[in-house]
Each structure stands twice: as structure tokens, then as C-alpha cells.
N, C-alpha and C. Protein backbone atom coordinates (compact mmCIF):
# COMPACT_ATOMS: atom_id res chain seq x y z
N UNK A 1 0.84 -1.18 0.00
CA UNK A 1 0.00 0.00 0.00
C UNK A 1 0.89 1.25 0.00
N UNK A 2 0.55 1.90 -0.88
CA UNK A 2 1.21 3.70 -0.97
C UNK A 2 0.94 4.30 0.23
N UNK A 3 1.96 5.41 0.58
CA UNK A 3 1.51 6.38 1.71
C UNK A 3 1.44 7.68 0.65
N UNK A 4 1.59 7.73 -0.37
CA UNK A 4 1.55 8.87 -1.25
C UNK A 4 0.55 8.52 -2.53
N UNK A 5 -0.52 10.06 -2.61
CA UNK A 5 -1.37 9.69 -4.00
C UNK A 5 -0.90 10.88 -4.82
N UNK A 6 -0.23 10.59 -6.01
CA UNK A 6 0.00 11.79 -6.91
C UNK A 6 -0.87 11.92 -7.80
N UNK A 7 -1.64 13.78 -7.59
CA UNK A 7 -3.15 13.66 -8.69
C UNK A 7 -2.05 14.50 -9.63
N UNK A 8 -2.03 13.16 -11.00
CA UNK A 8 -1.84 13.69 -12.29
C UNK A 8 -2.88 13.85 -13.20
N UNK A 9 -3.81 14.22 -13.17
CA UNK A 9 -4.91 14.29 -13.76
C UNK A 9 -5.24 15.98 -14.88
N UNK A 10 -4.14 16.46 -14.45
CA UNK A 10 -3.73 17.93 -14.93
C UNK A 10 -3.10 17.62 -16.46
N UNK A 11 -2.64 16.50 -16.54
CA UNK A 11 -1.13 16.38 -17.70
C UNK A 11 -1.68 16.47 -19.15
N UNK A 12 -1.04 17.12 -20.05
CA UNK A 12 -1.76 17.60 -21.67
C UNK A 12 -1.07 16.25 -22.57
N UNK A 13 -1.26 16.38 -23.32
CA UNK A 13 -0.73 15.54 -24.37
C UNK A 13 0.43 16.23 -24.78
N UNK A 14 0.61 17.28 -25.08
CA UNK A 14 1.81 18.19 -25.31
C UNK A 14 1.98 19.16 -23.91
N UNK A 15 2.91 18.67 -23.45
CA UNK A 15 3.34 19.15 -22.15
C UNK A 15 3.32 20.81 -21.60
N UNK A 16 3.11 21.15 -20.69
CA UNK A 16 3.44 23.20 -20.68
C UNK A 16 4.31 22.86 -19.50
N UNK A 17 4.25 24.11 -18.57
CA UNK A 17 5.09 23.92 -17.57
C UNK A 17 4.86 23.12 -16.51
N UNK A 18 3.68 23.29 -16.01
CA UNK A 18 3.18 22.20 -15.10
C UNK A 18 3.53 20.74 -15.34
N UNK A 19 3.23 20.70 -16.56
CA UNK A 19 3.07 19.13 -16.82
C UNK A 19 4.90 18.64 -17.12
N UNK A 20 5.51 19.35 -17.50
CA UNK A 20 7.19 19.11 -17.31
C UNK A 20 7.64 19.06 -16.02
N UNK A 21 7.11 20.25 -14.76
CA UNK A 21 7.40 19.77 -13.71
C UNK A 21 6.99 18.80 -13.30
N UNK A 22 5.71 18.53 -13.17
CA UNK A 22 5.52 16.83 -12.66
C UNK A 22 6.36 16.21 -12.77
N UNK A 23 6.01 15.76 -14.31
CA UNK A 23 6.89 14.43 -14.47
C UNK A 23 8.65 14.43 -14.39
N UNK A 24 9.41 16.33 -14.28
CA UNK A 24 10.57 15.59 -13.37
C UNK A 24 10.26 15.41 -12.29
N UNK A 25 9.53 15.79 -11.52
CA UNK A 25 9.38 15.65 -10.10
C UNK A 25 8.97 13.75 -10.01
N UNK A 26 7.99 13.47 -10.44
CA UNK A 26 8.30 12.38 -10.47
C UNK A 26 8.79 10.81 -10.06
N UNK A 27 10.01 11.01 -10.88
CA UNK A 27 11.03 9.90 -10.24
C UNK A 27 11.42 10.25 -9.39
N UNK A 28 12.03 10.89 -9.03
CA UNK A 28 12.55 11.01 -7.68
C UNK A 28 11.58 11.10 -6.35
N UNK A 29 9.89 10.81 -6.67
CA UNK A 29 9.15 10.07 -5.43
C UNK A 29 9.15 8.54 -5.61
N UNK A 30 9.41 7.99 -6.40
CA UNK A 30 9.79 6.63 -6.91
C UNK A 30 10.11 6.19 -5.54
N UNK A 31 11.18 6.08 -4.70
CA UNK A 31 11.58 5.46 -3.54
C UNK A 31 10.31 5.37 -2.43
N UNK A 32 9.22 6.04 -2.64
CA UNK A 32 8.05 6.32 -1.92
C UNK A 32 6.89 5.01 -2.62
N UNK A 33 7.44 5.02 -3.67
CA UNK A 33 6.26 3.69 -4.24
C UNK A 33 4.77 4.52 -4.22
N UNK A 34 4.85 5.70 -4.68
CA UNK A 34 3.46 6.32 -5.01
C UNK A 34 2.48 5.75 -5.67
N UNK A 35 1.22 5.73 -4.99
CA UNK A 35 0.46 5.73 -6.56
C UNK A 35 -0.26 6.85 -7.17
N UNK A 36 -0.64 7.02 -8.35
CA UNK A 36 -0.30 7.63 -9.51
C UNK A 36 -1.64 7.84 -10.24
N UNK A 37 -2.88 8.66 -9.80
CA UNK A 37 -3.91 8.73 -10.50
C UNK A 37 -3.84 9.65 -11.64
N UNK A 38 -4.25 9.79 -12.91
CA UNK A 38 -4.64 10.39 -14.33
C UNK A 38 -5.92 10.22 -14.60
N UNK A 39 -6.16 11.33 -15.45
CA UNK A 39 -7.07 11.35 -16.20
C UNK A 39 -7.12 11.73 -17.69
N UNK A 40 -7.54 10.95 -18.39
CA UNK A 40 -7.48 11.55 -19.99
C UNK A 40 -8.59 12.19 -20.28
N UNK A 41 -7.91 13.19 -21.61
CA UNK A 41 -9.06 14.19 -22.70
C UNK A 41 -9.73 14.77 -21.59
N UNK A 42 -9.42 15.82 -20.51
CA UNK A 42 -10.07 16.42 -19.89
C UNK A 42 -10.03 17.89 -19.67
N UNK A 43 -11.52 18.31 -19.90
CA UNK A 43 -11.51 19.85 -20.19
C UNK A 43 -10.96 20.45 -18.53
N UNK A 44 -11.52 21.76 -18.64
CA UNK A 44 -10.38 22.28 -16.92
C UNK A 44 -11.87 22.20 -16.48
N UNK A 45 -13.15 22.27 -16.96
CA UNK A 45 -14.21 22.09 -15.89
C UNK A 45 -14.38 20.49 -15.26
N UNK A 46 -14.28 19.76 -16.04
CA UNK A 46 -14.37 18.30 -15.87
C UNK A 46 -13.25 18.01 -14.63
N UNK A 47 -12.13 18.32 -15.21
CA UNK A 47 -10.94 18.16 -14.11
C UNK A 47 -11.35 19.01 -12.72
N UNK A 48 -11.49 19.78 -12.76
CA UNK A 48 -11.63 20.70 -11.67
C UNK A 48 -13.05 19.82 -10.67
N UNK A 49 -14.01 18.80 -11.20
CA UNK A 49 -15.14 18.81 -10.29
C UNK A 49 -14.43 16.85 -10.39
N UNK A 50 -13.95 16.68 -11.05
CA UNK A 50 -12.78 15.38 -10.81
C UNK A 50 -12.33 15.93 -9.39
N UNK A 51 -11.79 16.55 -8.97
CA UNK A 51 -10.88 16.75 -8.80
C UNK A 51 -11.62 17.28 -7.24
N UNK A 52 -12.27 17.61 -7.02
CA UNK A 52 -13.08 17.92 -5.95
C UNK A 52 -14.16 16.89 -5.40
N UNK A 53 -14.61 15.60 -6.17
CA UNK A 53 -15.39 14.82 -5.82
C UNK A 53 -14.71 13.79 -6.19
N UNK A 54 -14.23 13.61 -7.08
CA UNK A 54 -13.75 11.78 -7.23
C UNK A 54 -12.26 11.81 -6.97
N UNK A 55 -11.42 12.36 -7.01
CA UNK A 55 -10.03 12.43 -6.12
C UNK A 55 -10.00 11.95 -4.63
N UNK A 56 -11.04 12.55 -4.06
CA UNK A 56 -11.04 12.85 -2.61
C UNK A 56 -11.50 10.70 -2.32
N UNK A 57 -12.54 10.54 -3.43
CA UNK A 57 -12.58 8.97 -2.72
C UNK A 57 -11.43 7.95 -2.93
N UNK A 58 -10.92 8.40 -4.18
CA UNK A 58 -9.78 7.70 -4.19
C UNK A 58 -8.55 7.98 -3.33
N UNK A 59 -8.77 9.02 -2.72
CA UNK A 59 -8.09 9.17 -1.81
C UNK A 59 -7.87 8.26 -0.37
N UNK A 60 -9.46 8.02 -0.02
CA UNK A 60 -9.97 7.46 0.83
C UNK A 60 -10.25 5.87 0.35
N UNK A 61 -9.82 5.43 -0.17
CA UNK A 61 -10.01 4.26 -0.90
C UNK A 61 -8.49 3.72 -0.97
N UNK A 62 -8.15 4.69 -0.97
CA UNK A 62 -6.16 3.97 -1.41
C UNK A 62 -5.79 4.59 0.12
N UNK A 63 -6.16 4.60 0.67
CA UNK A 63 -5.93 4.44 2.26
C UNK A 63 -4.23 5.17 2.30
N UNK A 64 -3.95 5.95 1.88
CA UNK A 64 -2.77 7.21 1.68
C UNK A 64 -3.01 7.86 2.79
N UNK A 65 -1.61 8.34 3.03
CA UNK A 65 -1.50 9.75 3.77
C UNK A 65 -1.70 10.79 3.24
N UNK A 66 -1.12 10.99 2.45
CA UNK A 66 -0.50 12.57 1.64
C UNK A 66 -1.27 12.16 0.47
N UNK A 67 -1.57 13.40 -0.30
CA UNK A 67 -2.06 13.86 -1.62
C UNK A 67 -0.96 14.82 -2.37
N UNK A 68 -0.61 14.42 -3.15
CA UNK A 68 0.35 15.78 -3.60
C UNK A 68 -0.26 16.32 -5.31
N UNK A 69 -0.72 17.28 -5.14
CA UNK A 69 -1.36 17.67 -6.58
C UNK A 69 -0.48 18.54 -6.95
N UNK A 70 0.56 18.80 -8.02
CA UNK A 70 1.69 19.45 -8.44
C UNK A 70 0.67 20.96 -9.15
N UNK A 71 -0.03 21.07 -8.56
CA UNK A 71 -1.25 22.34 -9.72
C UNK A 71 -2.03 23.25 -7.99
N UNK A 72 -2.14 24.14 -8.65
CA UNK A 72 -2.51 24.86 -7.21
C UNK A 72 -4.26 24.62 -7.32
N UNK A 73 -4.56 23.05 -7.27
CA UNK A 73 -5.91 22.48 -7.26
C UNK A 73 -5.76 21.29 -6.35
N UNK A 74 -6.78 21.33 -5.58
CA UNK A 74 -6.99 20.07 -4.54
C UNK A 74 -8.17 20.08 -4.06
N UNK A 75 -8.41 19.04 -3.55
CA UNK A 75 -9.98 18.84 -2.82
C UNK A 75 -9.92 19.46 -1.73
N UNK A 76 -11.17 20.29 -1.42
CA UNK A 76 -11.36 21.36 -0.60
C UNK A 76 -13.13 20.84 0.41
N UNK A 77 -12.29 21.10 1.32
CA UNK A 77 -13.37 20.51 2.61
C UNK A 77 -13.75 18.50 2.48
N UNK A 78 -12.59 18.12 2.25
CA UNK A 78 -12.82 16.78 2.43
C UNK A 78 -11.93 15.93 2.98
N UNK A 79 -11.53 16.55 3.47
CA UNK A 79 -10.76 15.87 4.86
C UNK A 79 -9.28 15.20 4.74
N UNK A 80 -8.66 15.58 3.28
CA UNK A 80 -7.18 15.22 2.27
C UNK A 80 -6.34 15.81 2.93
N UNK A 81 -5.67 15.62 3.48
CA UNK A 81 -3.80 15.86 4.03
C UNK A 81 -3.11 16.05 2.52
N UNK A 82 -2.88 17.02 2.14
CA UNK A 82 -2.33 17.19 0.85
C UNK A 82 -1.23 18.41 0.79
């Protein structure tokens, strides 16, 4: 079991800055054995209510400590250590 959930659910098909930082950031949580949620073809409204309702169970479902969302977006009032 992970103690870390990384929400990649932000990442483009053609990368910008965000999505380059992630993925160096990355490997080097590797020694942590993260797991690693995505989402494809997603507009910023879709992601954004992802991201506020179905993050938060998988959160609670993958029985994690930490949430680390590399995007200044996270689930808000649901109880995520992030």
C-alpha cells in the first residue's frame, strides 16, 4: 500500500510547464512507491469537479496519507492531508 497519491490528472498531451514539472518531479518520489492517478481528454471544468469529488474517494479508498497535486488544485473541505 502507498503512503503517497499523486493527482496527475492535470497532464496535456503536449506538455506546458506544469506538466514538465511533474513528471521531473516524479522519479525522484519513486523510492516512496506512489500511486499515480490520471485522467485523460479532460476539459479544466471536468478536471476541476474530478478533482473535488472523485479524487477525494480515491483518496480514501487507497488508504494514503498525503495527496500531492503538483497544480494549485486540490480537494477542498474533504478531509485530504495534501
Amino acid at each position: 500500500m502507498a503512503d503517497l497519491l499523486v493527482n496527475l490528472a492535470f497532464l496535456h498531451r503536449r506538455p506546458t510547464g506544469l506538466d514538465t514539472y511533474a513528471l521531473q518531479v516524479l522519479p525522484a518520489l519513486d523510492p516512496l512507491q506512489p500511486q499515480v492517478v490520471t485522467l485523460t481528454d479532460c476539459s479544466a471544468p471536468r478536471r476541476l469537479w474530478w478533482t473535488q469529488w472523485h479524487l477525494p474517494q480515491i483518496y480514501r479508498q487507497s488508504q494514503c496519507s498525503l495527496l500531492f497535486c503538483p497544480v494549485p488544485e486540490a480537494p477542498l473541505f474533504q478531509g485530504c492531508r495534501f
